[in-house]
Structures are given as C-alpha cells and as structure tokens.
Protein backbone atom coordinates (compact mmCIF):
# COMPACT_ATOMS: atom_id res chain seq x y z
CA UNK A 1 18.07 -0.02 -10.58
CA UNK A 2 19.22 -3.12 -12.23
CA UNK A 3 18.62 -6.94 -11.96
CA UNK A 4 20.26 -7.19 -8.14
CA UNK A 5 18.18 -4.33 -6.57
CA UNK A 6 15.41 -6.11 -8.29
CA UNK A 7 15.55 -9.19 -6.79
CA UNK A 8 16.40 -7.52 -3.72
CA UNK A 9 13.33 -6.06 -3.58
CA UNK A 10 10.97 -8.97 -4.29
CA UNK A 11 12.63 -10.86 -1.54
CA UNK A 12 11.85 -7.90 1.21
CA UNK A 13 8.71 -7.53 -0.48
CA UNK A 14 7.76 -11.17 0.47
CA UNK A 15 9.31 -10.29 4.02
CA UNK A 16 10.47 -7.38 4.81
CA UNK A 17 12.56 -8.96 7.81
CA UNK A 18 14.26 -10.83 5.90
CA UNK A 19 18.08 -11.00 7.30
CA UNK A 20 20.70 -9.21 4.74
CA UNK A 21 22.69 -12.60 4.93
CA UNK A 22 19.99 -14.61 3.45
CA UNK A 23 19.12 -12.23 1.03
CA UNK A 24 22.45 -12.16 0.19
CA UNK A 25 22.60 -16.32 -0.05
CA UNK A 26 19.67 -16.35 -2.36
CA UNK A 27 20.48 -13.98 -5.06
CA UNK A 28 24.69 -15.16 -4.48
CA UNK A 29 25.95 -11.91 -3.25
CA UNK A 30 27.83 -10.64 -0.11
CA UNK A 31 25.98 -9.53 2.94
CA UNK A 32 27.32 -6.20 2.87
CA UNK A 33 26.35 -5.76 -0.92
CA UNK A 34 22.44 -5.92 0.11
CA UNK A 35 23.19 -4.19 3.04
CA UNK A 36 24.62 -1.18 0.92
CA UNK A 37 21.77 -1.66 -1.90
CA UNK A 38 18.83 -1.07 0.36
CA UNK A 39 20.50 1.78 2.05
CA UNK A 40 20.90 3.30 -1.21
CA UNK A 41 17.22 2.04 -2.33
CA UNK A 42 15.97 3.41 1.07
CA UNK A 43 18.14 7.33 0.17
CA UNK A 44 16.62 7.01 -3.30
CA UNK A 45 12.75 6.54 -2.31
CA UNK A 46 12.26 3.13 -4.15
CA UNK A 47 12.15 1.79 -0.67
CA UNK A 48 9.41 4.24 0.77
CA UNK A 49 8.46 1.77 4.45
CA UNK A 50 9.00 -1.52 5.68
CA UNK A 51 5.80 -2.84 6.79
CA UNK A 52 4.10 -5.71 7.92
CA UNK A 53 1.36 -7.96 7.16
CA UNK A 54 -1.25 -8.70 10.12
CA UNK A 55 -3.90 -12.01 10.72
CA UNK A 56 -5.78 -9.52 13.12
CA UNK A 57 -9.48 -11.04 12.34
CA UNK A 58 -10.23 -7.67 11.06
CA UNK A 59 -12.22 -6.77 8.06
CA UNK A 60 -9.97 -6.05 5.19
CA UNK A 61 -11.62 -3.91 2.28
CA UNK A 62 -10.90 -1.50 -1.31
CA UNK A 63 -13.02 1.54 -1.01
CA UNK A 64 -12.72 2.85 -4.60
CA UNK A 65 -13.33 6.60 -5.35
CA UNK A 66 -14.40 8.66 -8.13
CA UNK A 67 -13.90 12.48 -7.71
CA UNK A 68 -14.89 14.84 -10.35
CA UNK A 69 -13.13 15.79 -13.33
CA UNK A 70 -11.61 19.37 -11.82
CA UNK A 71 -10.17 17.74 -9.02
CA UNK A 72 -6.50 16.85 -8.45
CA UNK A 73 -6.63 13.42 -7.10
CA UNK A 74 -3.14 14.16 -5.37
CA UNK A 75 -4.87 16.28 -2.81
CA UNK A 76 -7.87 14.17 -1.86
CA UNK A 77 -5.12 11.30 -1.89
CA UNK A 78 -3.19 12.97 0.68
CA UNK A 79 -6.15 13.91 2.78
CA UNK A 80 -7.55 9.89 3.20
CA UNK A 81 -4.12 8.68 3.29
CA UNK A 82 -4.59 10.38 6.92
CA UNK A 83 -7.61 8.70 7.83
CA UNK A 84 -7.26 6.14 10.36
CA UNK A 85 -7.95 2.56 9.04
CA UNK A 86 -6.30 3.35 6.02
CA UNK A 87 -3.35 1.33 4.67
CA UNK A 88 -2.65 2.19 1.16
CA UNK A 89 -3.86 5.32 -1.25
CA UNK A 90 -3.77 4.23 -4.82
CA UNK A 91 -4.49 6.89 -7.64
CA UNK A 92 -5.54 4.27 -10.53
CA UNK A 93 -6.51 4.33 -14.05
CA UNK A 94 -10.44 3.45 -15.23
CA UNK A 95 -13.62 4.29 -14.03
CA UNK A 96 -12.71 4.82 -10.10
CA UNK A 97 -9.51 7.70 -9.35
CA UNK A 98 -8.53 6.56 -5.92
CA UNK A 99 -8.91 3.40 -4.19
CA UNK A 100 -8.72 3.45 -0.51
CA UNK A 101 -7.32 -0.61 0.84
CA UNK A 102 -8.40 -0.11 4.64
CA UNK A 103 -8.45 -2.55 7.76
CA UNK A 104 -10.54 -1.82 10.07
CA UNK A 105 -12.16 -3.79 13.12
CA UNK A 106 -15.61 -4.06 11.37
CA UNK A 107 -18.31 -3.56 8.82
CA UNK A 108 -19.54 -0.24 11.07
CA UNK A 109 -15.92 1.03 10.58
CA UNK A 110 -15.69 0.20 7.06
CA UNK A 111 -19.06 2.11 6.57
CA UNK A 112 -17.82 5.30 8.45
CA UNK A 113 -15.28 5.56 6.17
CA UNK A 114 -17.42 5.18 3.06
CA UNK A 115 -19.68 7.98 4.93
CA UNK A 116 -16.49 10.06 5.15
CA UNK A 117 -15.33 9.67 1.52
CA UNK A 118 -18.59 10.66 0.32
CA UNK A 119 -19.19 13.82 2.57
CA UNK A 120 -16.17 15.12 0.72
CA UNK A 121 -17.11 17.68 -1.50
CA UNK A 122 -15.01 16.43 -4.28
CA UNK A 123 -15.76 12.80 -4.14
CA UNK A 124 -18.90 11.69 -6.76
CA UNK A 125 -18.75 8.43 -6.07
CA UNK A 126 -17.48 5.28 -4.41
CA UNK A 127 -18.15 1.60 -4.55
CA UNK A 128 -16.63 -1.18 -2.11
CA UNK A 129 -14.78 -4.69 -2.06
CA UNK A 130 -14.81 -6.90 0.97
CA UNK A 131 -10.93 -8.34 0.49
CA UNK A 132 -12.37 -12.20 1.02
CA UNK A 133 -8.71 -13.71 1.22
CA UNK A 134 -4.98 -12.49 0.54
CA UNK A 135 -1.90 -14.37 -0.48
CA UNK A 136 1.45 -13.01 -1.31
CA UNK A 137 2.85 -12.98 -4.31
C-alpha cells in the first residue's frame, strides 16, 4: 500500500460513496486508477465493507469487556460480533480485551446486551460508555 491507496482510503473513509471521479480529482489521478486501486484494496482485505453512518435518534454506546486470562478473545469476538445491535468488535490493549460499539434503539437494549456479555462464561467483566456525540475525522 503506498501514499495513493492511502489517500484513497481516507477519502472513502470520510464517505464511502464517494464517486471514483472525485476521488480521482482530489488526489490528481485518473478515474480508472481509483477504480482499479479499490478493487485491488477490496481482493486484498484492506477494504473489508463499505458502510454507512446513520442520525437514527438511537442510543449509541462502547460496551468494553474483560474476559479472563485463558480465554482467546478471537472466539468471544466472533460470537458478539453476531449479536444484533452490534456494529464493531474491537480486541484492544489495557485493562478491557474487547470493546463492543453498539446502536441500539434504547437504554433497555443497551442493558440486554450488557446482561448478555456478562452471562458469558468467559466474560469477568464489563463497563459502559454512552457515545454523547460523534464527528468524523
């Protein structure tokens, strides 16, 4: 990946709709270059999903996980990453393993999936962050 695919990226990462022709304008390239280097970032797995970013009114929030010290985070990752509500799986460094970044329609929802983390045998803690406001980057 060089310099291109790099600012390739941040532009789809700021919208991932973003037409190849004005991606193309902005970092001074042809259409059909982009066009080519996201194919080839898409075949490679740096481009996992194109997603979008929702005003929904609903409650946005980090449920963050600590699981004990036997337990490979990659499986209870790939078990929550199921779970409805749930956006993103992050395994992280520091005191939590896993941090859950849900959206769900309320607080009750939120809480059912704190309930569900820690009914998991393998999960000795979590702790949760109301996401108060959100800006790209």
């Amino acid at each position: 990946m060089d310099e291109l695919d790099r600012r390739i990226l941040d532009i789809l990462r700021r919208d991932a709709r973003t037409p190849n022709t004005e991606i193309a304008a902005e970092v001074g390239t042809s259409e059909g270059t982009v066009r080519n280097r996201v194919e080839r970032l898409v075949e490679e797995g740096v481009i996992e999903r194109f997603t979008i970013s929702t005003r929904t009114g609903n409650l946005k929030a980090m449920i963050e996980v600590t699981v004990a010290v036997d337990v490979d985070t990659n499986d209870v990752s790939e078990l929550m990453a199921d779970w409805k509500d749930v956006d993103f799986v992050w395994q992280v460094s520091g005191e939590e393993d896993i941090v859950l970044v849900v959206e769900a329609a309320d607080t009750r929802a939120v809480n059912e999936l704190i309930t569900r983390a820690r009914e998991h045998d393998d999960v000795k803690s979590t702790k949760t962050r109301l996401i108060l406001d959100e800006r790209l980057g």
